[in-house]
N, C-alpha and C. Protein backbone atom coordinates (compact mmCIF):
# COMPACT_ATOMS: atom_id res chain seq x y z
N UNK A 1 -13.66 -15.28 3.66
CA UNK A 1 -13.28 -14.14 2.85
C UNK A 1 -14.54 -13.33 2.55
N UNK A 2 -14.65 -12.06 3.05
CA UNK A 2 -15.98 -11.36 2.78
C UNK A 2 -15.49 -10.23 1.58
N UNK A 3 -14.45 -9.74 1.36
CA UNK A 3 -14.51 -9.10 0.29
C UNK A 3 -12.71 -9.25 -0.40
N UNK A 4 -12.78 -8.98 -1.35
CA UNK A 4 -11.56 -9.09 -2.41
C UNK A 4 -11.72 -8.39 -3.69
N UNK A 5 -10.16 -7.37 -3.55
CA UNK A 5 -10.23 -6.64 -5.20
C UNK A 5 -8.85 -6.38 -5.55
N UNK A 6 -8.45 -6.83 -6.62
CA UNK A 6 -6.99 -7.05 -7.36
C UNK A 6 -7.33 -6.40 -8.57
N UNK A 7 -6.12 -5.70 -8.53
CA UNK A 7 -5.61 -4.71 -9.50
C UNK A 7 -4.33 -4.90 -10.17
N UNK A 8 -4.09 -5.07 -11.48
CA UNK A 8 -2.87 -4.43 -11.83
C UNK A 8 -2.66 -3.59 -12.89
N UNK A 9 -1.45 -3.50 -12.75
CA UNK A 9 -0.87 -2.27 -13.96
C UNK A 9 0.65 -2.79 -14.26
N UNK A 10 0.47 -2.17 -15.59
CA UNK A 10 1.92 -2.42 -16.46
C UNK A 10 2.42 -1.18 -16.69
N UNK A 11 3.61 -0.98 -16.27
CA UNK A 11 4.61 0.13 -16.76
C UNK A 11 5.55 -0.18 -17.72
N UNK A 12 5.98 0.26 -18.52
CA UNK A 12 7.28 -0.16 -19.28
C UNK A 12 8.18 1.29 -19.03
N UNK A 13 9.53 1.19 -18.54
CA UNK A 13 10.33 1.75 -18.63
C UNK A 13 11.45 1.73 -19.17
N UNK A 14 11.96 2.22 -20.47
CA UNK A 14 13.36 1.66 -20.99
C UNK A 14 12.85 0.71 -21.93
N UNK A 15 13.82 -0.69 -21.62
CA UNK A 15 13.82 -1.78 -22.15
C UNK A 15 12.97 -2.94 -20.60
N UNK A 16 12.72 -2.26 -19.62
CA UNK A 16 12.00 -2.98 -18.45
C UNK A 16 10.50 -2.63 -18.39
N UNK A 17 9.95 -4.04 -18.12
CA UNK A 17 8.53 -4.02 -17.81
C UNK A 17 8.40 -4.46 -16.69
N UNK A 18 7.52 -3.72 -15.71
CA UNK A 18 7.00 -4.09 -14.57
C UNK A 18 5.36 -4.15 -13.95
N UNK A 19 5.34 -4.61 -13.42
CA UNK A 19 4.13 -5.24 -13.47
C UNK A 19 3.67 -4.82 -11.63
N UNK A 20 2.61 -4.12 -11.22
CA UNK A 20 2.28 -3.70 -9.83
C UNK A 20 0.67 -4.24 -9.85
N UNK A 21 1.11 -5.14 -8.61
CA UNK A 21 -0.52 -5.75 -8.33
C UNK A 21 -0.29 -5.28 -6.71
N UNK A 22 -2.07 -4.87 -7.03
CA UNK A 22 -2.48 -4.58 -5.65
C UNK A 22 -3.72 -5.38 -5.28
N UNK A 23 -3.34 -6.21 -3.99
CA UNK A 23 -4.21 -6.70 -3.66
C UNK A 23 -5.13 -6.32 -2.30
N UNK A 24 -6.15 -5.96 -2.32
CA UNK A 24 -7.29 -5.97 -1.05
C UNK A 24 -8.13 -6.99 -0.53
N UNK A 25 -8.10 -7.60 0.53
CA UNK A 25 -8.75 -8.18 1.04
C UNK A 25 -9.30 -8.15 2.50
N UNK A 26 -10.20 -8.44 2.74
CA UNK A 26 -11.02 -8.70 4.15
C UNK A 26 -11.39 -9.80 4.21
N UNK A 27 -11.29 -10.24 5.56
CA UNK A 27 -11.78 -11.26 6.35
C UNK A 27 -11.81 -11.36 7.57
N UNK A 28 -13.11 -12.08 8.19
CA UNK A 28 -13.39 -11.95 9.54
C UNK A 28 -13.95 -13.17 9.75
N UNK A 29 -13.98 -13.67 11.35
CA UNK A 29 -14.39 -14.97 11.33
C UNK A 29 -15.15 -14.67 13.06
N UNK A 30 -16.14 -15.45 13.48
CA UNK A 30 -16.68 -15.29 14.49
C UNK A 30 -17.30 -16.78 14.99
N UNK A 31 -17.08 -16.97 16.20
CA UNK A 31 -17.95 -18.16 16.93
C UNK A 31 -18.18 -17.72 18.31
N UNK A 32 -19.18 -18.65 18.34
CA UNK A 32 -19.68 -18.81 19.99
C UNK A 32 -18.62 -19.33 20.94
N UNK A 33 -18.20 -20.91 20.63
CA UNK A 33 -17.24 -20.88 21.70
C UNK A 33 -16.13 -21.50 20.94
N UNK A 34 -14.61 -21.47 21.66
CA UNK A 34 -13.65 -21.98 20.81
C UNK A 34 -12.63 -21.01 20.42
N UNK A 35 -11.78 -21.11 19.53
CA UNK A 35 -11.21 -20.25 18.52
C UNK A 35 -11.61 -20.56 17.27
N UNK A 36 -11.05 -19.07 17.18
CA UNK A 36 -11.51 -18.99 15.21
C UNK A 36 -10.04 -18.03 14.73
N UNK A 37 -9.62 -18.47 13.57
CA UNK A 37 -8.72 -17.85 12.70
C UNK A 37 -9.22 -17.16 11.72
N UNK A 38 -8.80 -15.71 11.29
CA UNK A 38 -9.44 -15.30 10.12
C UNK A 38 -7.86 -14.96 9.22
N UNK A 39 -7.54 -15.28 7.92
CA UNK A 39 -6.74 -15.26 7.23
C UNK A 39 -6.89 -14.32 6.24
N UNK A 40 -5.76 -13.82 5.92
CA UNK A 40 -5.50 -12.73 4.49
C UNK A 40 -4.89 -13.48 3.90
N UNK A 41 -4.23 -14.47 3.85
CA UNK A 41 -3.60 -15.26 2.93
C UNK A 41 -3.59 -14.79 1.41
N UNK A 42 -2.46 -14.78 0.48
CA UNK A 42 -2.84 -14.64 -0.31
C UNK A 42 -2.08 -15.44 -1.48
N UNK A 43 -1.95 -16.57 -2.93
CA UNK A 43 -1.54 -17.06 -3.62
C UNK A 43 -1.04 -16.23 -4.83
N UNK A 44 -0.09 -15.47 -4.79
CA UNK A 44 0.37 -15.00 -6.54
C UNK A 44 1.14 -16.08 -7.08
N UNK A 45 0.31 -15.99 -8.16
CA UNK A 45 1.33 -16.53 -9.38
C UNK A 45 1.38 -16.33 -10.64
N UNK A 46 2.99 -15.47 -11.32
CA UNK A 46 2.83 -14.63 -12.28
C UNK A 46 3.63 -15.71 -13.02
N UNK A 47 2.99 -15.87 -14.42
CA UNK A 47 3.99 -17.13 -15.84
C UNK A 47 4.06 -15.37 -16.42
N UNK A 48 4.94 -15.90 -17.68
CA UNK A 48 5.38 -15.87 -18.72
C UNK A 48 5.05 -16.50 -20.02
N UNK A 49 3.97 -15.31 -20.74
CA UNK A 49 3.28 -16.07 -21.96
C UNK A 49 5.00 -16.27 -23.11
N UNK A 50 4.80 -17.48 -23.23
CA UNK A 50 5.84 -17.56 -24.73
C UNK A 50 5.31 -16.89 -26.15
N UNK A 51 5.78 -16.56 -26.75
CA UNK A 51 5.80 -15.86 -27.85
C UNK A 51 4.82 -16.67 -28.90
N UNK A 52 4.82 -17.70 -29.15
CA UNK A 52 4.42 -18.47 -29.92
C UNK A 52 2.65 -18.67 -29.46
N UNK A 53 2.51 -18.56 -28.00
CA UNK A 53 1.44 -18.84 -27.54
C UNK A 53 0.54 -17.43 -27.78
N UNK A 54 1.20 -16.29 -27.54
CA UNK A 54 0.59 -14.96 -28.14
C UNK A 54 0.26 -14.98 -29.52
N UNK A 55 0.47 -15.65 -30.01
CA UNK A 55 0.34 -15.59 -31.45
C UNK A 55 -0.92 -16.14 -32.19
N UNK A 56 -1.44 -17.63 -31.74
CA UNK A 56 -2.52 -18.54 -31.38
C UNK A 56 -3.32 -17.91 -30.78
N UNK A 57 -3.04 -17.22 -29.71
CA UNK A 57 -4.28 -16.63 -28.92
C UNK A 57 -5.08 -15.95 -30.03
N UNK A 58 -6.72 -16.13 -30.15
CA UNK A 58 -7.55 -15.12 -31.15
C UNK A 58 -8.75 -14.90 -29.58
């Protein structure tokens, strides 16, 4: 992975919130002999703070 930049933003519309992530990444991979794989792969994972836990948070 040679470079990576994630973004998001919150909209609220109405009574709906949405949530837009943008992700960028690069990767490149190089050898002499053989193969090589270069991957963008990427892992999201969005929770849900509970109410109670917002609260505790300082």
């Amino acid at each position: 992975m040679i470079h990576q930049n994630v973004k998001t933003y919150r909209y609220r519309v109405g009574h709906n919130n949405y949530i837009i992530i943008n992700i960028y990444q690069n990767a490149s991979a190089t050898a002499e002999a053989g193969n090589v794989l270069a991957s963008n792969a990427v892992n999201v994972r969005i929770t849900k703070q509970l109410a109670k836990q917002k609260k505790r948070k300082r």
